[in-house]
C-alpha atoms as a PDB file:
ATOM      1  CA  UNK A   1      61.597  -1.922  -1.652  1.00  0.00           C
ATOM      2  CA  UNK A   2      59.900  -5.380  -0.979  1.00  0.00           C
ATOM      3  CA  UNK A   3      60.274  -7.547   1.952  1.00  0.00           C
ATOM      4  CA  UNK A   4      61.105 -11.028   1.863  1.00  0.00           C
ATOM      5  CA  UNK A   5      57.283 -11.884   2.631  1.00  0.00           C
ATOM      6  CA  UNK A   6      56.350  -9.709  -0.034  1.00  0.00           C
ATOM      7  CA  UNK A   7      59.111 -11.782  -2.745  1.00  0.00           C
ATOM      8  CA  UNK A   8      57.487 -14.811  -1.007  1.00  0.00           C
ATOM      9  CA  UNK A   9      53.595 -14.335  -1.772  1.00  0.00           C
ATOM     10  CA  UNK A  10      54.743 -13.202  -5.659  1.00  0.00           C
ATOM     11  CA  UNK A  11      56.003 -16.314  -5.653  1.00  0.00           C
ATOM     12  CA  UNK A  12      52.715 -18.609  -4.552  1.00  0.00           C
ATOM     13  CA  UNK A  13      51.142 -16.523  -7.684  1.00  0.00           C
ATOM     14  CA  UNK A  14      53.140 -18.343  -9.759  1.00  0.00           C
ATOM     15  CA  UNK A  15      54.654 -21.452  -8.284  1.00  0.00           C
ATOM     16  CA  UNK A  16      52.189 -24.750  -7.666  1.00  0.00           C
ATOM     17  CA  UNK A  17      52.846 -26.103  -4.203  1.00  0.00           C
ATOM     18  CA  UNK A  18      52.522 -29.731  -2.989  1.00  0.00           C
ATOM     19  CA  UNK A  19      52.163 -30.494   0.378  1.00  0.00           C
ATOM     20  CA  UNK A  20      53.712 -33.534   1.948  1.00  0.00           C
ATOM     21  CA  UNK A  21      51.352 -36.049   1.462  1.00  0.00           C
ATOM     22  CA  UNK A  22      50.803 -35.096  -1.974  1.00  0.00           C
ATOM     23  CA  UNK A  23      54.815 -35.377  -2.409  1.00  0.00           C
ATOM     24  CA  UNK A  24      54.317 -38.870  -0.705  1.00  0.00           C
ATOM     25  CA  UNK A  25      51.219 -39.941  -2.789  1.00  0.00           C
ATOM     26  CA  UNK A  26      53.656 -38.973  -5.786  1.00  0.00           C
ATOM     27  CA  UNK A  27      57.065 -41.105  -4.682  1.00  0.00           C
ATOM     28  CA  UNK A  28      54.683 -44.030  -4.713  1.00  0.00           C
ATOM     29  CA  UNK A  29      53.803 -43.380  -8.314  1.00  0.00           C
ATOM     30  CA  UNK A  30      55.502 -45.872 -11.348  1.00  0.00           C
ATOM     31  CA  UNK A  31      56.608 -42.032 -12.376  1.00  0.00           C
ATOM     32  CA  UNK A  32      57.801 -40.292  -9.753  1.00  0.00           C
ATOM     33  CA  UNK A  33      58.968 -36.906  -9.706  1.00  0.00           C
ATOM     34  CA  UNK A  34      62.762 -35.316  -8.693  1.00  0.00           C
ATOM     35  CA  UNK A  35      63.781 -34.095  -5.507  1.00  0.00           C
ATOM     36  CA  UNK A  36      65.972 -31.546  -5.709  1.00  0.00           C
ATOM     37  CA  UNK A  37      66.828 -30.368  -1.962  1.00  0.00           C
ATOM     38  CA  UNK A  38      68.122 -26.818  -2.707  1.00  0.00           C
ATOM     39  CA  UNK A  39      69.715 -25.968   1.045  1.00  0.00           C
ATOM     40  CA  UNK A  40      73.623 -26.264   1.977  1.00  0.00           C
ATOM     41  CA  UNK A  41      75.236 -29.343   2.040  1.00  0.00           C
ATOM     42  CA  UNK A  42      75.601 -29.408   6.031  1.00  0.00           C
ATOM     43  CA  UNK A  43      71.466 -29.271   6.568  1.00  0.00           C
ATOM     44  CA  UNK A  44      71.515 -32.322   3.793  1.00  0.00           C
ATOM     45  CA  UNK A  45      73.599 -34.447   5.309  1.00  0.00           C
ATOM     46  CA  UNK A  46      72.059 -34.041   8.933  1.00  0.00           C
ATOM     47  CA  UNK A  47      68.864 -35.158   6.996  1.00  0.00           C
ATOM     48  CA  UNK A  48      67.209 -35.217   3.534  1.00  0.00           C
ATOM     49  CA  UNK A  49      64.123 -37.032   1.901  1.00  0.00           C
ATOM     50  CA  UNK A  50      65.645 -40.426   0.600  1.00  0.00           C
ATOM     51  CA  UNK A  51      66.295 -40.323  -3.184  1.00  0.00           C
ATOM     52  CA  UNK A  52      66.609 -36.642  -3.458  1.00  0.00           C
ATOM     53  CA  UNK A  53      69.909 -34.994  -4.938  1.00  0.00           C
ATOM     54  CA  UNK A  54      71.265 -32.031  -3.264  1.00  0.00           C
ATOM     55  CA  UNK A  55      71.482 -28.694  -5.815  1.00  0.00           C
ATOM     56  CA  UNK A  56      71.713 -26.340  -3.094  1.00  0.00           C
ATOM     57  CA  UNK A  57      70.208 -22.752  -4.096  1.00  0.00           C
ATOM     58  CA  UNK A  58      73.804 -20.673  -4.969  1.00  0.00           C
ATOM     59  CA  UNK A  59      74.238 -22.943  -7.779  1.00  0.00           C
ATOM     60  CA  UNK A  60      71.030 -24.191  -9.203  1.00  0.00           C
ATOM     61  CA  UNK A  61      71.087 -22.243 -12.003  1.00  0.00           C
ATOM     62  CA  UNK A  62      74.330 -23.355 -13.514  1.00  0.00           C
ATOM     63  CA  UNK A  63      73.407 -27.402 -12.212  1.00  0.00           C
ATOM     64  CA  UNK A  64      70.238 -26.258 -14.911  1.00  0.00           C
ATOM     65  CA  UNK A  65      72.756 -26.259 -17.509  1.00  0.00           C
ATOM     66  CA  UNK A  66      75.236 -27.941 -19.586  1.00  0.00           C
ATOM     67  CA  UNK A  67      78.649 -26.445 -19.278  1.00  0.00           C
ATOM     68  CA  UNK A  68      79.789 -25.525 -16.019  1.00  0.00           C
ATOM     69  CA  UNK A  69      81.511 -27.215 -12.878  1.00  0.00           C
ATOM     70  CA  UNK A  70      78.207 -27.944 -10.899  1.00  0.00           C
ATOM     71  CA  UNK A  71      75.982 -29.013 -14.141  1.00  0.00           C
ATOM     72  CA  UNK A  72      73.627 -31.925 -12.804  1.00  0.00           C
ATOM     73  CA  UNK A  73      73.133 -33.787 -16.240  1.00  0.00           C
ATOM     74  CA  UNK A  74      69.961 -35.389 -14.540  1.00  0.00           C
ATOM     75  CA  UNK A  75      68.547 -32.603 -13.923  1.00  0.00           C
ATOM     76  CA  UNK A  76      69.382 -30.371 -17.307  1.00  0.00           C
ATOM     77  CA  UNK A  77      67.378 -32.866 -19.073  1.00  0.00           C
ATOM     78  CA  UNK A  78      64.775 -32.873 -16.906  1.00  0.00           C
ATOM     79  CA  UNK A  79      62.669 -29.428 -18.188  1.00  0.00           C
ATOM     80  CA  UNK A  80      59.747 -31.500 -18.968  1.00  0.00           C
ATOM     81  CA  UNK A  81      59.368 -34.095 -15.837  1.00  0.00           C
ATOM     82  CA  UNK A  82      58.245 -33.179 -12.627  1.00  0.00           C
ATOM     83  CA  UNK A  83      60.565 -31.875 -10.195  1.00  0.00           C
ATOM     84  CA  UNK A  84      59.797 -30.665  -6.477  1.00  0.00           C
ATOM     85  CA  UNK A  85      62.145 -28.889  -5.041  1.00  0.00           C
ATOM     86  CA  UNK A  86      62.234 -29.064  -0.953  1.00  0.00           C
ATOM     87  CA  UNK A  87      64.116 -26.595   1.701  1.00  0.00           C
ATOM     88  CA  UNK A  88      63.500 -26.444   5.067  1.00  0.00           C
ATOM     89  CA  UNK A  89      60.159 -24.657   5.383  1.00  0.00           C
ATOM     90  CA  UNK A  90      59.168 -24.036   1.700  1.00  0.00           C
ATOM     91  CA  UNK A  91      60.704 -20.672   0.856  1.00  0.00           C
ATOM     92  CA  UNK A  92      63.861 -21.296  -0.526  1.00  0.00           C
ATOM     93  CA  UNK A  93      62.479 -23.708  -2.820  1.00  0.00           C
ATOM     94  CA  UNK A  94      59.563 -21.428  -3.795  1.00  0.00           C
ATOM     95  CA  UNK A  95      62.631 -18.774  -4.997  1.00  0.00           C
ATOM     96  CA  UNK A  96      64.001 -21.367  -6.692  1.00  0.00           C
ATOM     97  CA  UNK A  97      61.322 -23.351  -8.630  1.00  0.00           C
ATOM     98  CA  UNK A  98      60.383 -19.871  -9.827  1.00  0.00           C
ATOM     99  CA  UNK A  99      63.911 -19.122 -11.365  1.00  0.00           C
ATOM    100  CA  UNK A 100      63.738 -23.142 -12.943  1.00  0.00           C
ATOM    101  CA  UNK A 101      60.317 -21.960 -14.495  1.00  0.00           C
ATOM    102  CA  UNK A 102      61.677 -18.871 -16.153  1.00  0.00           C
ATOM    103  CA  UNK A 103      64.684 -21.228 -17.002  1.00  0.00           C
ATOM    104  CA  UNK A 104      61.864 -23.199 -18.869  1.00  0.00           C
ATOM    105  CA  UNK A 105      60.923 -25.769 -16.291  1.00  0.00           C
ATOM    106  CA  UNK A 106      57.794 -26.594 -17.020  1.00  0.00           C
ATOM    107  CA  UNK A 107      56.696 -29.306 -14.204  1.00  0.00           C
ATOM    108  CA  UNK A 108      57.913 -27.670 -11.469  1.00  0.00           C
ATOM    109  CA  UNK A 109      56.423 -27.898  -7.510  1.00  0.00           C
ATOM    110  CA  UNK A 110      58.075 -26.330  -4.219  1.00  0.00           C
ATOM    111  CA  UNK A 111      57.081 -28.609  -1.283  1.00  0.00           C
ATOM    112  CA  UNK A 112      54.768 -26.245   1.142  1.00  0.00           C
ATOM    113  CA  UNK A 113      56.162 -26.205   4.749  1.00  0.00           C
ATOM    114  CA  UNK A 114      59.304 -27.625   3.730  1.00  0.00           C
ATOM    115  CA  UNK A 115      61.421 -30.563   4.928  1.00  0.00           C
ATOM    116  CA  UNK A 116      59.672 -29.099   8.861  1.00  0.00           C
ATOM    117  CA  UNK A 117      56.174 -29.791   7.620  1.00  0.00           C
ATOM    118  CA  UNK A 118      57.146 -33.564   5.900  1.00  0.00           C
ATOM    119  CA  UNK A 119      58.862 -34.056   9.324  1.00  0.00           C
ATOM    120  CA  UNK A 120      55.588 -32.814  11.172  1.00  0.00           C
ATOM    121  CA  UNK A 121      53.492 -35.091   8.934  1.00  0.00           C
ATOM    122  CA  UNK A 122      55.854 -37.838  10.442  1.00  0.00           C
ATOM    123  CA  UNK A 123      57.640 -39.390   6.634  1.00  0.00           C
ATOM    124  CA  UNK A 124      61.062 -40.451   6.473  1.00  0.00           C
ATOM    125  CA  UNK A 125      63.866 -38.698   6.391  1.00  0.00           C
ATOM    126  CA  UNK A 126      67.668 -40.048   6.318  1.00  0.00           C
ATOM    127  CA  UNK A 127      71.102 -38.492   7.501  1.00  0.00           C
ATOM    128  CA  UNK A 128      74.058 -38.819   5.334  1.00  0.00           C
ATOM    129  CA  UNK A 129      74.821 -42.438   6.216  1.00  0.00           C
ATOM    130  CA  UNK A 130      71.283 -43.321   4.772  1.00  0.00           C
ATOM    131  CA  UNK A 131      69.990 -44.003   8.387  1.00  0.00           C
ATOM    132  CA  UNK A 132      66.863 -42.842   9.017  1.00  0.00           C
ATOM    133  CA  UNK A 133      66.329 -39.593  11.407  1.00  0.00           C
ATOM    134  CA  UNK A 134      64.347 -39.911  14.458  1.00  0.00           C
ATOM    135  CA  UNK A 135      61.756 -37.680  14.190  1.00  0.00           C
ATOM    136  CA  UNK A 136      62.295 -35.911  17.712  1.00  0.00           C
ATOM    137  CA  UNK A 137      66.083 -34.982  16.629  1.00  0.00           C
ATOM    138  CA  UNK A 138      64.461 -34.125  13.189  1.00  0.00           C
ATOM    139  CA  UNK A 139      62.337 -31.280  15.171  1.00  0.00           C
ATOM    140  CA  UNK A 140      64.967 -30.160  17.196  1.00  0.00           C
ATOM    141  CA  UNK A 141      66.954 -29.686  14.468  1.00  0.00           C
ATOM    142  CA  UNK A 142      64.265 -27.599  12.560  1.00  0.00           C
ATOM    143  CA  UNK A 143      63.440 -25.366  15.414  1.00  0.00           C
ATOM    144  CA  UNK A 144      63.653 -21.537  14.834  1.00  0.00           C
ATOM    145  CA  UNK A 145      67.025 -20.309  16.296  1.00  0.00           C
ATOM    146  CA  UNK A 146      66.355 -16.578  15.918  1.00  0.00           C
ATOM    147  CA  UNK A 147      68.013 -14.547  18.388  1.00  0.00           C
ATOM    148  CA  UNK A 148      67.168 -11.405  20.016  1.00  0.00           C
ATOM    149  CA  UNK A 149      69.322  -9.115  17.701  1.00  0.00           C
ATOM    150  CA  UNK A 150      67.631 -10.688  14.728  1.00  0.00           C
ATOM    151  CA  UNK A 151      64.623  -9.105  15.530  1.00  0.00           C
ATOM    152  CA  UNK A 152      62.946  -5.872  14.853  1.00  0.00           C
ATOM    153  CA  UNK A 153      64.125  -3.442  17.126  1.00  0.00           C
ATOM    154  CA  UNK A 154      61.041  -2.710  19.752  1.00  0.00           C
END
């Protein structure tokens, strides 16, 4: 059996990782890449990067492709553009940029730290009514909520 840290560091063998200001460096491009922000709908509209379209991780593989309720034409023809796919610390979207390579992605990033890490490196982030997120609520909001009976027993 493998933990989740274990599925995790499989995944950095095989997925490239950005780190915010490379994603930033990258949105200021004449080609910039696709955001796909791959967690629920209710963490996207408290706050997502501007631009990005929401795919969140229970359906990405069918928004990959043509033919189903949640296909994301956008994003079915993009298997040969860059694409970074964001979460809120970088795990989610490592999972999932590794299932969009085997799926035949070939330009494919996960954003290292997550949406927590481009908040910490103070960029821009908007709520669902495109206003933009003050960056205090932004790290309350991203603060780890585990509770006592979520941890390992002592």
């Amino acid at each position: 059996m493998k933990t989740f840290s274990q599925l995790i560091k499989e995944c950095q063998k095989t997925v490239k990782e950005l780190m915010p200001w490379d994603l930033e460096k990258q949105l200021e491009s004449d080609t910039p890449p696709l955001i796909i922000d791959v967690r629920e709908p209710q963490e996207y509209n408290a706050m997502h990067i501007e631009n990005s379209t929401l795919v969140p991780r229970g359906i990405l593989e069918t928004a990959c492709e043509y033919g189903f309720e949640e296909t994301i034409p956008s994003l079915v023809e993009a298997r040969e553009k860059p694409i970074v796919l964001v979460c809120r610390s970088g795990n989610r979207s490592l999972f999932a940029a590794q299932t969009m390579q085997i799926m035949g992605y070939q330009q494919v990033y996960s954003l290292m730290t997550g949406l927590r890490g481009w908040n910490d490196y103070e960029l821009a982030l908007i709520d669902s009514e495109n206003k933009t997120v003050d960056i205090d609520d932004a790290d309350i909001f991203f603060e780890s909520r585990v509770s006592d009976d979520q941890l390992p027993p002592k």
